[in-house]
PDB file of N, CA and C in Angstrom:
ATOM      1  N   UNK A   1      85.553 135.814  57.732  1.00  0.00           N
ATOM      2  CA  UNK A   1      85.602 134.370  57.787  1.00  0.00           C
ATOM      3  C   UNK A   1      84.170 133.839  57.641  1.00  0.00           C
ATOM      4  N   UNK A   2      83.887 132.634  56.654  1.00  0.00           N
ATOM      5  CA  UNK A   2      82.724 132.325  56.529  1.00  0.00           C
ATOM      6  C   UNK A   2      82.267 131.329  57.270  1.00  0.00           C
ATOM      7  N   UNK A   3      81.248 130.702  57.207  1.00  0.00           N
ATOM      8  CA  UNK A   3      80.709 129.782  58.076  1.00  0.00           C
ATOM      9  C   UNK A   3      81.221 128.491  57.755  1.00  0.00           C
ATOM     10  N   UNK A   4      81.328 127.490  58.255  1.00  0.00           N
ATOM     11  CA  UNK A   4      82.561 126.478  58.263  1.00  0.00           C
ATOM     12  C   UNK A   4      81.333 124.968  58.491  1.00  0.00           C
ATOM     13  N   UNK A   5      81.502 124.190  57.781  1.00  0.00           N
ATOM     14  CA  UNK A   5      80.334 123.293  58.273  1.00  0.00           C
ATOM     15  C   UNK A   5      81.647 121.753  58.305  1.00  0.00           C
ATOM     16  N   UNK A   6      81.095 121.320  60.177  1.00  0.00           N
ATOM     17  CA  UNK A   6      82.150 120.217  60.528  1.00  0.00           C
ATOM     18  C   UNK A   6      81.923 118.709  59.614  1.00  0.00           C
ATOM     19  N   UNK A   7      82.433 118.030  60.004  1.00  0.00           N
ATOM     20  CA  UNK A   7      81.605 116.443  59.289  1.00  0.00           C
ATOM     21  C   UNK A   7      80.253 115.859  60.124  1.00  0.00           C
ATOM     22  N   UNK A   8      79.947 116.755  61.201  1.00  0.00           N
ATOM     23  CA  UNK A   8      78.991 116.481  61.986  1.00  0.00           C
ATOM     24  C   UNK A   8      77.570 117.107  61.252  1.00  0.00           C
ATOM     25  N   UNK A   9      78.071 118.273  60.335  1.00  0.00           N
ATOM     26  CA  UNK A   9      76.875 118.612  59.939  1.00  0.00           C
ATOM     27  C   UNK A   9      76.600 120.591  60.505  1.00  0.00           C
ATOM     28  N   UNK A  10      77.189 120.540  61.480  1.00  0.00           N
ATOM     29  CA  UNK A  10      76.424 121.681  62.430  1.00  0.00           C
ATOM     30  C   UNK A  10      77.395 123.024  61.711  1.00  0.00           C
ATOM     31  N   UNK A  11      76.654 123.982  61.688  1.00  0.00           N
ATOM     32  CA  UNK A  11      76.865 125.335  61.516  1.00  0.00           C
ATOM     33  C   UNK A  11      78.041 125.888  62.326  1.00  0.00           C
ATOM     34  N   UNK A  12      78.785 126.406  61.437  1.00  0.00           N
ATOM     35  CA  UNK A  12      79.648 127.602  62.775  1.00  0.00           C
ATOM     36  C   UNK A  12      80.661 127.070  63.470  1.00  0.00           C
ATOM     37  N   UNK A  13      80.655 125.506  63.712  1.00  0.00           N
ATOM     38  CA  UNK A  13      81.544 124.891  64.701  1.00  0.00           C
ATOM     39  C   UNK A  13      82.765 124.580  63.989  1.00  0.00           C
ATOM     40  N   UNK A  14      83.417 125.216  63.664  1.00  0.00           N
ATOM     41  CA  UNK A  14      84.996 125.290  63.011  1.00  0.00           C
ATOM     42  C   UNK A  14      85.746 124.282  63.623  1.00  0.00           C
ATOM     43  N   UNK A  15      85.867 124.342  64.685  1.00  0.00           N
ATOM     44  CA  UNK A  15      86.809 123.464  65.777  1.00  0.00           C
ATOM     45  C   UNK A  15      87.473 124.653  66.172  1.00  0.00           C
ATOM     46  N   UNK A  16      89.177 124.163  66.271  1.00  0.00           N
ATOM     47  CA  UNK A  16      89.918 124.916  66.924  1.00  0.00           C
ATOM     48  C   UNK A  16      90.627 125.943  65.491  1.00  0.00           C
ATOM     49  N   UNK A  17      90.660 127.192  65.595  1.00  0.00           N
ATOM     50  CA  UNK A  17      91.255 128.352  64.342  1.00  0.00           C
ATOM     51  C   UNK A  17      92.717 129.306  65.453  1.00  0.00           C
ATOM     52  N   UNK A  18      93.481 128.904  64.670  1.00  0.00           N
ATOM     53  CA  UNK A  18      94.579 129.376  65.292  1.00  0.00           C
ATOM     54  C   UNK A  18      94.791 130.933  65.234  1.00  0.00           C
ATOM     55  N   UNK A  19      93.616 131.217  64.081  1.00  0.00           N
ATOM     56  CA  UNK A  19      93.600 132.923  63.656  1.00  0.00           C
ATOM     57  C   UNK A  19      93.215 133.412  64.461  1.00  0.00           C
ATOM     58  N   UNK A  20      92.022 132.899  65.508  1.00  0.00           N
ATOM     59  CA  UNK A  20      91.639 133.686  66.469  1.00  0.00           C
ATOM     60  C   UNK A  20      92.165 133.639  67.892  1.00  0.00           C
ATOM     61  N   UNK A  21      93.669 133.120  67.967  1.00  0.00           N
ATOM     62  CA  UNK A  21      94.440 133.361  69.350  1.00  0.00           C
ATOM     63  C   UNK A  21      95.017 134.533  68.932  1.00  0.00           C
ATOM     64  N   UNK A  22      94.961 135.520  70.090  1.00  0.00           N
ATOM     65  CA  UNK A  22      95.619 136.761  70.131  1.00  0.00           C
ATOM     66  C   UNK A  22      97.385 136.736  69.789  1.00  0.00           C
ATOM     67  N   UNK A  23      98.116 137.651  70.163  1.00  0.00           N
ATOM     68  CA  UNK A  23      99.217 137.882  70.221  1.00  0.00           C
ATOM     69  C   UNK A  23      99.080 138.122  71.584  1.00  0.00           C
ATOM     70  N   UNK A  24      98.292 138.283  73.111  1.00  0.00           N
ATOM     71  CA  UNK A  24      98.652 138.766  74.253  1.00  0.00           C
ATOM     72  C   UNK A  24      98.389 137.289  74.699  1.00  0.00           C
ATOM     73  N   UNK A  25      98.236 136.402  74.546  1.00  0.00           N
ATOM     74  CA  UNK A  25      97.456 134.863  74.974  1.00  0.00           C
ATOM     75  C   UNK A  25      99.059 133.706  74.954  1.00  0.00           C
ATOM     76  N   UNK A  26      98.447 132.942  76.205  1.00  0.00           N
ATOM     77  CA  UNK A  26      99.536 132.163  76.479  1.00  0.00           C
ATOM     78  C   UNK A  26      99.743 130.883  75.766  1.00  0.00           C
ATOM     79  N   UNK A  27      97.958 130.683  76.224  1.00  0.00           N
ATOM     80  CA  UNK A  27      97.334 129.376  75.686  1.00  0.00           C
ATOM     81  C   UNK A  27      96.021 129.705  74.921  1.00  0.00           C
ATOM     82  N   UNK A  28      96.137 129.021  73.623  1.00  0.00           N
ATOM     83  CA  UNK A  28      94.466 129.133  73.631  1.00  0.00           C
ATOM     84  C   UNK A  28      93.697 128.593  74.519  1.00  0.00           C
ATOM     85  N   UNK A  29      92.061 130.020  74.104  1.00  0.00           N
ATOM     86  CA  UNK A  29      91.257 129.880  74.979  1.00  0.00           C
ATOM     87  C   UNK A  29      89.488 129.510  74.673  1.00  0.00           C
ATOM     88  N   UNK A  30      88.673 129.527  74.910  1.00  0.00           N
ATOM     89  CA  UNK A  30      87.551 129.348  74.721  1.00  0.00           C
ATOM     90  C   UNK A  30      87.393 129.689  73.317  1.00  0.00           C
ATOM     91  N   UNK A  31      87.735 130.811  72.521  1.00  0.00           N
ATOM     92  CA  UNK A  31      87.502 131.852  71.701  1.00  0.00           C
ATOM     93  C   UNK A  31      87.886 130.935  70.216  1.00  0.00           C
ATOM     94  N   UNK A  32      89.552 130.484  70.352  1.00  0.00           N
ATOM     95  CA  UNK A  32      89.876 129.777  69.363  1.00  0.00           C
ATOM     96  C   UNK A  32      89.661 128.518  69.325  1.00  0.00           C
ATOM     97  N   UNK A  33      88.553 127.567  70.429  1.00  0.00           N
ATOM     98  CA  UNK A  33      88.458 126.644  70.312  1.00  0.00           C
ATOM     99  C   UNK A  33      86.658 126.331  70.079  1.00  0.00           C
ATOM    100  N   UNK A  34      86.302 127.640  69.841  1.00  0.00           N
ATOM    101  CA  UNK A  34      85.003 127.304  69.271  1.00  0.00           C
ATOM    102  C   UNK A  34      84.106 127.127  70.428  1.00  0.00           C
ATOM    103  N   UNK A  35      84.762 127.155  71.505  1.00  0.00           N
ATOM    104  CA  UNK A  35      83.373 127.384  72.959  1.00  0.00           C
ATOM    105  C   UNK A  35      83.024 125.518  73.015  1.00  0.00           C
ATOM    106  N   UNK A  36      84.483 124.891  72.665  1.00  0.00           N
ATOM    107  CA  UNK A  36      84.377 123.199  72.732  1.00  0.00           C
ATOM    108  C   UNK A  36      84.815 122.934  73.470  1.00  0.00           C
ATOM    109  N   UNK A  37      85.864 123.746  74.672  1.00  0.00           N
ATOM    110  CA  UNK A  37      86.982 123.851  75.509  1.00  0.00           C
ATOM    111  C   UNK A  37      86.645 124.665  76.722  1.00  0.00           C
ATOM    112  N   UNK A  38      86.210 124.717  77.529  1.00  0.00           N
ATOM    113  CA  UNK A  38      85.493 125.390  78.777  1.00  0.00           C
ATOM    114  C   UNK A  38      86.451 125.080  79.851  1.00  0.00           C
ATOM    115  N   UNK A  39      87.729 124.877  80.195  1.00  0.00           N
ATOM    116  CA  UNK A  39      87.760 124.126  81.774  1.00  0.00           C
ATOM    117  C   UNK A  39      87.693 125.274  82.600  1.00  0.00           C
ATOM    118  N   UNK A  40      87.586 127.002  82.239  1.00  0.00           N
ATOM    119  CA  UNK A  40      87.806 127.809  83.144  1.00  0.00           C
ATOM    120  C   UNK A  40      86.489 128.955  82.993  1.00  0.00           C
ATOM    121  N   UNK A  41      85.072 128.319  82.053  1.00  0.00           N
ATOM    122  CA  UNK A  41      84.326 129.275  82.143  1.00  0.00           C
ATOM    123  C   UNK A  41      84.353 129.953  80.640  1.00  0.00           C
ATOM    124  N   UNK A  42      83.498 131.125  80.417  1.00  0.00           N
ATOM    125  CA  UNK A  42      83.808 132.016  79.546  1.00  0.00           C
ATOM    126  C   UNK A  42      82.515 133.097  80.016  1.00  0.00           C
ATOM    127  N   UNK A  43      83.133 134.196  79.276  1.00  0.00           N
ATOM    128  CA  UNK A  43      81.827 135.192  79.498  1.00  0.00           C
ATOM    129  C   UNK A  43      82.533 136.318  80.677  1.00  0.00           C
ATOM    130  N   UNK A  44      81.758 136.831  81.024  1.00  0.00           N
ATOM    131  CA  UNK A  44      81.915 137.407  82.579  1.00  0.00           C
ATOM    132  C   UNK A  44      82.556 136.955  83.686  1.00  0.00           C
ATOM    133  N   UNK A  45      82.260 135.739  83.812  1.00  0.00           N
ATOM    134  CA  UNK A  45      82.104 135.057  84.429  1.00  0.00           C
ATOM    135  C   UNK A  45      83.074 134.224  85.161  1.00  0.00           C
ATOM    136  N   UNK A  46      84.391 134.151  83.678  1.00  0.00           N
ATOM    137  CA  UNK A  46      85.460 133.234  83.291  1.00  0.00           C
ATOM    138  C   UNK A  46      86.632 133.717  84.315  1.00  0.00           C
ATOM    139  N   UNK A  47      87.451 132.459  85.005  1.00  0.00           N
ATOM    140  CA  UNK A  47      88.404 132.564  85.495  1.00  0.00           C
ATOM    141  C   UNK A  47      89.305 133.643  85.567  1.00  0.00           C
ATOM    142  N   UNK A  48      89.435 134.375  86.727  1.00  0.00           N
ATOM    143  CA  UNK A  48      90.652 135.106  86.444  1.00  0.00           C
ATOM    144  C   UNK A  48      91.988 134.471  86.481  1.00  0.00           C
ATOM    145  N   UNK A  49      92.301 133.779  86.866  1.00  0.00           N
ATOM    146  CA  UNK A  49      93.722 133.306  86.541  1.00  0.00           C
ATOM    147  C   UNK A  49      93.883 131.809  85.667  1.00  0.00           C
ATOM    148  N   UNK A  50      93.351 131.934  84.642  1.00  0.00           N
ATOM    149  CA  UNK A  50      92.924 130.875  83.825  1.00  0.00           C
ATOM    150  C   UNK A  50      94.123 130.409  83.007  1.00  0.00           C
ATOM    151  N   UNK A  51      95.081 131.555  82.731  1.00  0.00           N
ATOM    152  CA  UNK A  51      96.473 131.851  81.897  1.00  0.00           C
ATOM    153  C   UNK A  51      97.166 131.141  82.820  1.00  0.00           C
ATOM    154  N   UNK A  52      97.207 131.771  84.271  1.00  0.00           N
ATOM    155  CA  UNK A  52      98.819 131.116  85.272  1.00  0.00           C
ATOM    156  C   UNK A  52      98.103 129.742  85.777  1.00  0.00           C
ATOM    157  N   UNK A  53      97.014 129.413  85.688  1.00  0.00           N
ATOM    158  CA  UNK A  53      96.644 127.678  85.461  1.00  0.00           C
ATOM    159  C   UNK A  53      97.217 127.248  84.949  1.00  0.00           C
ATOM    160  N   UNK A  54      96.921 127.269  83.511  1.00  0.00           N
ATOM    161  CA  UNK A  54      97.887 126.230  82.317  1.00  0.00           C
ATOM    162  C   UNK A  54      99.101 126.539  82.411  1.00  0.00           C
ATOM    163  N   UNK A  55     100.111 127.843  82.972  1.00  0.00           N
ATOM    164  CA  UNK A  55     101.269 127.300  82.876  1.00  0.00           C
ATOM    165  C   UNK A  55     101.789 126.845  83.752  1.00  0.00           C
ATOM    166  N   UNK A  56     100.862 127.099  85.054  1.00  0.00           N
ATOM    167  CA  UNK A  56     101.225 126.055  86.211  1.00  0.00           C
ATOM    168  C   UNK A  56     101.070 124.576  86.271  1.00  0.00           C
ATOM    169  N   UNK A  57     100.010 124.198  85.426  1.00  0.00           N
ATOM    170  CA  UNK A  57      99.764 122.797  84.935  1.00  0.00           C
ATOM    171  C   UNK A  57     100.869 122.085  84.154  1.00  0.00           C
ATOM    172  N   UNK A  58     101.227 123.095  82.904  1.00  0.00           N
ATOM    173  CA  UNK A  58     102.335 122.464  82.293  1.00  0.00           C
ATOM    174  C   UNK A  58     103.752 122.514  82.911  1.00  0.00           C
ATOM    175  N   UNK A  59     103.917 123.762  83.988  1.00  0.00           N
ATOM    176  CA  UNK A  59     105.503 123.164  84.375  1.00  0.00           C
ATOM    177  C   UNK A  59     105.411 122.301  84.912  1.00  0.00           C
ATOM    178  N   UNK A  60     104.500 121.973  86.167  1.00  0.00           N
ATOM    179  CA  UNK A  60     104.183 120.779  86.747  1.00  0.00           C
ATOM    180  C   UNK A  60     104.491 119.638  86.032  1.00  0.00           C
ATOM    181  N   UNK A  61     103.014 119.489  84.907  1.00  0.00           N
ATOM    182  CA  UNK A  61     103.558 118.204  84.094  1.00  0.00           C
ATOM    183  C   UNK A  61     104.506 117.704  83.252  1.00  0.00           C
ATOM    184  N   UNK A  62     105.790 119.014  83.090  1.00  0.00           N
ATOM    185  CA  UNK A  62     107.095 118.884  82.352  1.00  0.00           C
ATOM    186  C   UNK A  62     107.790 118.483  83.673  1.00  0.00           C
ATOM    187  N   UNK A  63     107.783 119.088  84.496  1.00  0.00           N
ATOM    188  CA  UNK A  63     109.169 118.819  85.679  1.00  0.00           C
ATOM    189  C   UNK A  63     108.280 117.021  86.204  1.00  0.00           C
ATOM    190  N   UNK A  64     106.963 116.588  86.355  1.00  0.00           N
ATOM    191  CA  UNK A  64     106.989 115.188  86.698  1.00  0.00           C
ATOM    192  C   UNK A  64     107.283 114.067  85.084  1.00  0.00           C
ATOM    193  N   UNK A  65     107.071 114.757  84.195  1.00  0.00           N
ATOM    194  CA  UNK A  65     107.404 113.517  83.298  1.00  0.00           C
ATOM    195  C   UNK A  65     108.811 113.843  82.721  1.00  0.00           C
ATOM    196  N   UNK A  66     109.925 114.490  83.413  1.00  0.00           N
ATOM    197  CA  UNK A  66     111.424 114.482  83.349  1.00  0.00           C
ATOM    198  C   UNK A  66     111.854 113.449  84.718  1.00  0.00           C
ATOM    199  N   UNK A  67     110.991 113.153  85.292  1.00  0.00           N
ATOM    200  CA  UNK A  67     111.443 112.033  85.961  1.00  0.00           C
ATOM    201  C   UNK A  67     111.078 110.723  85.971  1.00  0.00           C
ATOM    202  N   UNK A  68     109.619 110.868  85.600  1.00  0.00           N
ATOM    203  CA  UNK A  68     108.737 109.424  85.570  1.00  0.00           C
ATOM    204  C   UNK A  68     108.201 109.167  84.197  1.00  0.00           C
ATOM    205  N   UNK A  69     107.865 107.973  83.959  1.00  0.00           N
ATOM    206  CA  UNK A  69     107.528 107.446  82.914  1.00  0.00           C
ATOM    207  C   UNK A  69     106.080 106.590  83.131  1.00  0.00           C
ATOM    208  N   UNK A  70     105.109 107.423  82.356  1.00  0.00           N
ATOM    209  CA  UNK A  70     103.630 107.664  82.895  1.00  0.00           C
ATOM    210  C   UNK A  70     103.035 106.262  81.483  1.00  0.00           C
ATOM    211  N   UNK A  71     102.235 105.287  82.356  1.00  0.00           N
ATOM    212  CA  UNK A  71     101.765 104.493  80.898  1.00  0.00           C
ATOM    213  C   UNK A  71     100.147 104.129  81.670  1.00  0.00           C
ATOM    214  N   UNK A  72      99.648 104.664  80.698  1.00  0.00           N
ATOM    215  CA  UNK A  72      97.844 104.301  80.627  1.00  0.00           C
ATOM    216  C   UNK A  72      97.372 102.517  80.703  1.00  0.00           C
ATOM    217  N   UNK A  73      96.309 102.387  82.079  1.00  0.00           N
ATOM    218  CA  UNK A  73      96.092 101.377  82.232  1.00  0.00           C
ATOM    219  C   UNK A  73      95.211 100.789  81.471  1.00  0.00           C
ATOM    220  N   UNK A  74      95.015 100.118  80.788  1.00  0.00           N
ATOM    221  CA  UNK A  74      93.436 100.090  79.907  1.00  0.00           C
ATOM    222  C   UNK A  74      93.390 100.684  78.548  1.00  0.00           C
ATOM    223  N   UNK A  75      92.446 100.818  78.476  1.00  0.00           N
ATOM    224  CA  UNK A  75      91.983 101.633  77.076  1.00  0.00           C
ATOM    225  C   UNK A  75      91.676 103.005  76.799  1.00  0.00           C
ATOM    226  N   UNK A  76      92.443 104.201  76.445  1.00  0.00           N
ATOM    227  CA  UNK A  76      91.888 105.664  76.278  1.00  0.00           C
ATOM    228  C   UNK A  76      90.674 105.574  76.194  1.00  0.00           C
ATOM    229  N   UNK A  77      89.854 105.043  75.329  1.00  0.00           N
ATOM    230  CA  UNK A  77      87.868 105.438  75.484  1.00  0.00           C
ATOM    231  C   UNK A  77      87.366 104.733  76.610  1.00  0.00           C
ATOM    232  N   UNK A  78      88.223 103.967  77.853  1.00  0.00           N
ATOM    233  CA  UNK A  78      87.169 103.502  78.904  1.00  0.00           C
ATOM    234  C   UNK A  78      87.655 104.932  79.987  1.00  0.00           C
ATOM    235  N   UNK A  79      88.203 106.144  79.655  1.00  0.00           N
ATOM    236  CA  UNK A  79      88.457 106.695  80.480  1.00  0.00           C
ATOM    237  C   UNK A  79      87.454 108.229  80.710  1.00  0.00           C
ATOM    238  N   UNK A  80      86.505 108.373  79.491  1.00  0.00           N
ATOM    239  CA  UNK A  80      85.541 109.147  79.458  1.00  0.00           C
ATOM    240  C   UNK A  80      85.680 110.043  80.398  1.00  0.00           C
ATOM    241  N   UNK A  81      84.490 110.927  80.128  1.00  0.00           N
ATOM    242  CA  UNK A  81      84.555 112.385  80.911  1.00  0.00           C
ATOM    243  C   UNK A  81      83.618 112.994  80.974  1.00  0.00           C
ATOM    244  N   UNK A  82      83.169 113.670  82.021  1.00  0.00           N
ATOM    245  CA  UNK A  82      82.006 113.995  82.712  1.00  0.00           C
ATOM    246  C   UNK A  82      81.889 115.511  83.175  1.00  0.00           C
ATOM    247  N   UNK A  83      81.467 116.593  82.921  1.00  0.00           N
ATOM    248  CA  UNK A  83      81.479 117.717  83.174  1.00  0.00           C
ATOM    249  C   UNK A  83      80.409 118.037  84.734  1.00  0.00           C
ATOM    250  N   UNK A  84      80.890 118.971  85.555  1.00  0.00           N
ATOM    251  CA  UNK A  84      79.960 119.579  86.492  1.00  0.00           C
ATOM    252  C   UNK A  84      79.967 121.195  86.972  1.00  0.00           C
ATOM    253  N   UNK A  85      80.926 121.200  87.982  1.00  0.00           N
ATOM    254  CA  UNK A  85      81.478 122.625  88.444  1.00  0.00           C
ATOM    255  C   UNK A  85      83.189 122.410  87.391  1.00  0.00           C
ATOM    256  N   UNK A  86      83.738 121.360  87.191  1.00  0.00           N
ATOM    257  CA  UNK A  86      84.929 120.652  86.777  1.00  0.00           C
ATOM    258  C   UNK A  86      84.521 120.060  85.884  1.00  0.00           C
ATOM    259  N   UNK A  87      85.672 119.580  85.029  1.00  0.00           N
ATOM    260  CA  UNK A  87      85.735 118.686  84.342  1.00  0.00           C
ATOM    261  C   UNK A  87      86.430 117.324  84.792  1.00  0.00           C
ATOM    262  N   UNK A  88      85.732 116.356  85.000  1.00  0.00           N
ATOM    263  CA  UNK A  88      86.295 114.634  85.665  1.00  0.00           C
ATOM    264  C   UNK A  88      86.197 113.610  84.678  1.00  0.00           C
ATOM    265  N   UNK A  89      87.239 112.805  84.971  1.00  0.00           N
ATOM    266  CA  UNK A  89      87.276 111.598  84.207  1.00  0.00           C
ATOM    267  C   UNK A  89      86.269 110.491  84.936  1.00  0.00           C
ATOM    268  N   UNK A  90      85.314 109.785  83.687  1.00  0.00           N
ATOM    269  CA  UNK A  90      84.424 109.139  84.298  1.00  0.00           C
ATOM    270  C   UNK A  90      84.808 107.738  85.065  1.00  0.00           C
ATOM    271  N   UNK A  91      85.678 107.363  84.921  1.00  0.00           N
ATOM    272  CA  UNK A  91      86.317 106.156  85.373  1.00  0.00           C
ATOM    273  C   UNK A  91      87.747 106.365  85.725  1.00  0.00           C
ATOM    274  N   UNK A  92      87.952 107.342  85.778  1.00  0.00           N
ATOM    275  CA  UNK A  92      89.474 107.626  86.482  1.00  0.00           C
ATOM    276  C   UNK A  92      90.480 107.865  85.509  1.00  0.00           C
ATOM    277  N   UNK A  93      91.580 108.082  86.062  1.00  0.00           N
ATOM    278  CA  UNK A  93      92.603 107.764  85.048  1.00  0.00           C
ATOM    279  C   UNK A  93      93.855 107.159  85.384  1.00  0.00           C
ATOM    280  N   UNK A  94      93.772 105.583  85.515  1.00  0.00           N
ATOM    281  CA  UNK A  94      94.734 105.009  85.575  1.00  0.00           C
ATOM    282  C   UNK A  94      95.899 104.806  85.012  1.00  0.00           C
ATOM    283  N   UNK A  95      96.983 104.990  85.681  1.00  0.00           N
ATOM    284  CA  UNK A  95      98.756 104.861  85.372  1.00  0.00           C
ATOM    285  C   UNK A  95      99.277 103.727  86.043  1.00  0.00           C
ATOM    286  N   UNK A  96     100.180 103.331  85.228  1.00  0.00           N
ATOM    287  CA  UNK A  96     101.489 102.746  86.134  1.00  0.00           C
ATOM    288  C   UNK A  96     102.377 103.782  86.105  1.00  0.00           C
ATOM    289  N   UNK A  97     103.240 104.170  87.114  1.00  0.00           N
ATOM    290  CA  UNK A  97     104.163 105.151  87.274  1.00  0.00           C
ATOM    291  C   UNK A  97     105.708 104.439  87.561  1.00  0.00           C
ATOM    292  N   UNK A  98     106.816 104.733  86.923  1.00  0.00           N
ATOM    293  CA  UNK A  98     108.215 103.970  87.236  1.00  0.00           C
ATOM    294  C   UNK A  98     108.757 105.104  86.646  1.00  0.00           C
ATOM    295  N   UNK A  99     110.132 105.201  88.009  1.00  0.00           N
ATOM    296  CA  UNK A  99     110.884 106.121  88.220  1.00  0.00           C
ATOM    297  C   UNK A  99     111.840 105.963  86.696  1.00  0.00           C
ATOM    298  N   UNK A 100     112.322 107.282  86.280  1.00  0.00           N
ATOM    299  CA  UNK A 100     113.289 107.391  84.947  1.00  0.00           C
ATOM    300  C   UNK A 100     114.642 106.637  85.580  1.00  0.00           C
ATOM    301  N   UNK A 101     115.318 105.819  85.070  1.00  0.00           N
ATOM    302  CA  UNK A 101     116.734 105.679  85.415  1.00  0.00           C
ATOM    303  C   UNK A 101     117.590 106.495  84.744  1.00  0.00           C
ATOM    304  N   UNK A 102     118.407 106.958  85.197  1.00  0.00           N
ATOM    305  CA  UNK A 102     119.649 107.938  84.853  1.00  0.00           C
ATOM    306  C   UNK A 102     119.833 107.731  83.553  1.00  0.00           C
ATOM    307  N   UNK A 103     119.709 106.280  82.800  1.00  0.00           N
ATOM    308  CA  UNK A 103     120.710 105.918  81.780  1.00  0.00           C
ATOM    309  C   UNK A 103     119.509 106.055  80.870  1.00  0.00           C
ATOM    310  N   UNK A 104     118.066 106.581  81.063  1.00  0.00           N
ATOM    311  CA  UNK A 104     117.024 106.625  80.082  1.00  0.00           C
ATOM    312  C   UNK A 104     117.567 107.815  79.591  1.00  0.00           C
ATOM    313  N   UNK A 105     117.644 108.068  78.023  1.00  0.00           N
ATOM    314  CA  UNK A 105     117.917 109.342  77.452  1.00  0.00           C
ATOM    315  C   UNK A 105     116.556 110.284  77.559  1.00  0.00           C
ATOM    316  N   UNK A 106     116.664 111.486  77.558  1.00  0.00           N
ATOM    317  CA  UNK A 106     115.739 112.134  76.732  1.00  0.00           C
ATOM    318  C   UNK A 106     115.094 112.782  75.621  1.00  0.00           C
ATOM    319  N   UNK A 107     114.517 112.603  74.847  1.00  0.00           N
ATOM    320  CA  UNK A 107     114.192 112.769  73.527  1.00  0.00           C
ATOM    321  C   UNK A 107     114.363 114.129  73.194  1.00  0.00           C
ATOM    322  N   UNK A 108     115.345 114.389  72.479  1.00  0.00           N
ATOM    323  CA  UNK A 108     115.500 115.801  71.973  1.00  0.00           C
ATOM    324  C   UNK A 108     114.332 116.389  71.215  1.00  0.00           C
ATOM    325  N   UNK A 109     114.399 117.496  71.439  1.00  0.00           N
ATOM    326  CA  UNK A 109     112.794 118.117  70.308  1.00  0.00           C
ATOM    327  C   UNK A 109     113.749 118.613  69.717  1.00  0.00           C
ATOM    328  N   UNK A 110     113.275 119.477  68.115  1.00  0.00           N
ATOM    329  CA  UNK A 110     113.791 120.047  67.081  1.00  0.00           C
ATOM    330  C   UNK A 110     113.600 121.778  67.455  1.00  0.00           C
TER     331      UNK A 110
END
């Protein structure tokens, strides 16, 4: 694979390459996202349970948005983000939250 140049200009930074997620991988990880994607580390160093995170994150966030109906307060770019030990939203991230009523369908996927 050759060197990949973004619209930014910079060397090497592909973005995200789906060629380089394994077949043993749950989620992509640092590797296929070009080292743009950190929430668990990389290196030595990197999370051991970094895999049963994200799928603990996503059943979570499948079993709460089969009940609630999640809508952003404001504007997506006033909600920025700030890296430390974590990754935080710089101004929060505001919702209105309202319960699903029975008679809301749910959107079939294909």
């Amino acid at each position: 694979m050759g060197e990949t140049v973004q619209e930014s200009g910079r060397q090497g930074m592909g973005g995200y390459d789906p060629d380089k997620v394994s077949d043993f991988m749950i989620y992509p990880n640092e590797i296929a996202a070009d080292y743009a994607f950190l929430p668990f580390g990389a290196g030595k160093r990197k999370c051991i349970g970094d895999q049963f995170a994200m799928l603990e994150a996503t059943v979570t966030l499948s079993m709460i948005m089969n009940k609630f109906d999640l809508t952003l307060v404001g504007k997506p770019e006033d909600v920025g983000m700030k890296t430390g030990a974590t990754i935080h939203t710089m101004n929060g991230l505001n919702m209105l939250v309202s319960h699903r009523s029975e008679a809301d369908p749910i959107p079939a996927t294909k």
